[in-house]
Protein backbone atom coordinates (compact mmCIF):
# COMPACT_ATOMS: atom_id res chain seq x y z
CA UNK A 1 119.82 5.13 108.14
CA UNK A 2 117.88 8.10 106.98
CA UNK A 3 114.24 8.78 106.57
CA UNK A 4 114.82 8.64 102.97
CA UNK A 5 117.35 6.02 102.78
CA UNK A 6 113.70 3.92 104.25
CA UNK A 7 112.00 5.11 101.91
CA UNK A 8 113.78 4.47 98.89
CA UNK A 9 114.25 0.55 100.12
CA UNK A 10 110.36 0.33 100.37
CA UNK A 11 110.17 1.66 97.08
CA UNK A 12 112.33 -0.58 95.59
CA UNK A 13 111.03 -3.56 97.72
CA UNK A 14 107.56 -2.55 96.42
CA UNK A 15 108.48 -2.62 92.89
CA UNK A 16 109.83 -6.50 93.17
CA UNK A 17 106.79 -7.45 94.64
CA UNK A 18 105.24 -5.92 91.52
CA UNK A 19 107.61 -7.33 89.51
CA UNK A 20 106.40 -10.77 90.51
CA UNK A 21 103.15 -10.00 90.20
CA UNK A 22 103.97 -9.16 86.59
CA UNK A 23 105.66 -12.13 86.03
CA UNK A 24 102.74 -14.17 86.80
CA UNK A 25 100.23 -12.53 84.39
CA UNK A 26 102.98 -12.78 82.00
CA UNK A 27 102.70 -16.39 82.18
CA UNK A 28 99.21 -16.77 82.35
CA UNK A 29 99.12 -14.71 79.13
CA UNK A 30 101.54 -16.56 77.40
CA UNK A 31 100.02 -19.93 78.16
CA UNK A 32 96.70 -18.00 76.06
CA UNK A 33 98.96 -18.10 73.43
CA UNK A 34 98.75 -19.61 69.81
CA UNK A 35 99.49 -19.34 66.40
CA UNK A 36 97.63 -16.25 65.66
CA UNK A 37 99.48 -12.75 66.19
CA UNK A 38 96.06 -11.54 67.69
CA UNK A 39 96.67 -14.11 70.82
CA UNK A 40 99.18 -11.69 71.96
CA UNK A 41 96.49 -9.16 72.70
CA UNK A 42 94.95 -11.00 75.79
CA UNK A 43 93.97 -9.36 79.32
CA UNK A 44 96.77 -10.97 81.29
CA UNK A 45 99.40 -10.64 78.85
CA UNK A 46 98.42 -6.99 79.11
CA UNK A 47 98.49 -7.18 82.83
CA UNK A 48 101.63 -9.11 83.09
CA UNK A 49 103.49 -6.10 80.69
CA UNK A 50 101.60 -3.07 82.57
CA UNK A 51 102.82 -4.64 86.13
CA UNK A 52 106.27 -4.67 84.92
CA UNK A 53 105.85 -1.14 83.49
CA UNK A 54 104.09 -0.09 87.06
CA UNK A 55 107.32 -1.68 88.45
CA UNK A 56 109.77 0.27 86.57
CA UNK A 57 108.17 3.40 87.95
CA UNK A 58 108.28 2.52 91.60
CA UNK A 59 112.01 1.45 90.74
CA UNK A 60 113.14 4.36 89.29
CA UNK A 61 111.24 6.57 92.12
CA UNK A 62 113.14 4.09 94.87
CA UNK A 63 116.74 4.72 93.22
CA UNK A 64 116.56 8.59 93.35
CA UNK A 65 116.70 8.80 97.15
CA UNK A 66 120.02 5.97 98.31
CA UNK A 67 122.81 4.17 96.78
CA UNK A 68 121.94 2.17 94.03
CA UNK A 69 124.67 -0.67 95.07
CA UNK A 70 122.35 -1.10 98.14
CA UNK A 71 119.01 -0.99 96.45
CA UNK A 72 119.46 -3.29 93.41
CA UNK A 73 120.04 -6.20 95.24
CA UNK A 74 116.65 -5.30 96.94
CA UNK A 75 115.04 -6.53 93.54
CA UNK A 76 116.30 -9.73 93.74
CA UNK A 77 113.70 -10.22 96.45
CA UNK A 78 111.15 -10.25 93.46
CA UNK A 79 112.50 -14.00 92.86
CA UNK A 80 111.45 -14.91 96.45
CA UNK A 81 107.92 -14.13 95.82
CA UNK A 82 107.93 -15.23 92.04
CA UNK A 83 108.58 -19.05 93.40
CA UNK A 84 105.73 -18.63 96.27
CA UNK A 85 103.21 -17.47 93.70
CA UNK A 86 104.55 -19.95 90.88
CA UNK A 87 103.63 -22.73 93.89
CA UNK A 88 100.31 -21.01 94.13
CA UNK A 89 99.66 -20.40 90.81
CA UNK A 90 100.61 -22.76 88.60
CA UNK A 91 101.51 -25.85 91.17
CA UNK A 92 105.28 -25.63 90.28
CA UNK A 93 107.50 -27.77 92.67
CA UNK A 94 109.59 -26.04 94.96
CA UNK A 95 112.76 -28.10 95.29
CA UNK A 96 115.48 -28.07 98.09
CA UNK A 97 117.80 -26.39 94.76
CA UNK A 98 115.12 -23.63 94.44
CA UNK A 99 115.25 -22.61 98.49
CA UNK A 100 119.01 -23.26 98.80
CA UNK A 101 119.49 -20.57 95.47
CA UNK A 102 117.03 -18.27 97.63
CA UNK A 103 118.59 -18.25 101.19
CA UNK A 104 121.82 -17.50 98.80
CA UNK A 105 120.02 -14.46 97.38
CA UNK A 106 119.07 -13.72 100.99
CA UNK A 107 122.37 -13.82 102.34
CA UNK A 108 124.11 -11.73 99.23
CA UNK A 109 121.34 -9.31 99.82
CA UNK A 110 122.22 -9.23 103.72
CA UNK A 111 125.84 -8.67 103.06
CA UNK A 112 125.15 -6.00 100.89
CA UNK A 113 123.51 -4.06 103.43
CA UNK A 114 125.43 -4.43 105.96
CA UNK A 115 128.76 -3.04 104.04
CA UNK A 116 126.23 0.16 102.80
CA UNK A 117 126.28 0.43 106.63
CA UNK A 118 130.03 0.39 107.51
């Protein structure tokens, strides 16, 4: 795998981490919410949308330098860390359905590298 190859997957790895990140101030935002427009112009709301945005960027940087059937599934990762910080977060229940759906995204991810490889 080339230098770049690396650093495109890092990139993209990066930017689900983000992503999650984003997520999570999304939330926290939304659970400001009420019934006046003007509760849509709260600080982690505003996070939550710039993280995403921040995201994007590292994406679209990643996807310049190696296949984007390779990298894509690299996002997916963002899911892994969006249940860890939901547990952390917000107490949400991670359930035996939750970790089997992950170590499926792990493998599919897996596979997917492997035949960039071959």
């Amino acid at each position: 795998m080339t230098p770049l190859m690396w650093r495109s997957m890092g990139l993209v790895f990066f930017a689900a981490i983000v992503g999650s990140f984003g997520s999570v101030f999304l939330k926290m935002g939304a659970l400001r919410l009420n019934k006046s427009i003007l509760s849509f112009v709260n600080s982690r709301l505003i996070l939550g949308v710039g993280l995403y945005l921040a995201s994007s960027v590292f994406y679209a940087m990643g996807i310049r330098g190696g296949e984007l059937s390779v990298l894509y599934p690299l996002v997916s990762l963002g899911y892994i860390f969006t249940l860890v910080w939901s547990k952390i977060f917000f107490n949400e229940p991670i359930t035996r359905y939750k970790v089997a759906g992950l170590c499926l995204i792990l493998v599919g991810v897996f596979l997917v590298g492997v035949g960039a490889s071959r």
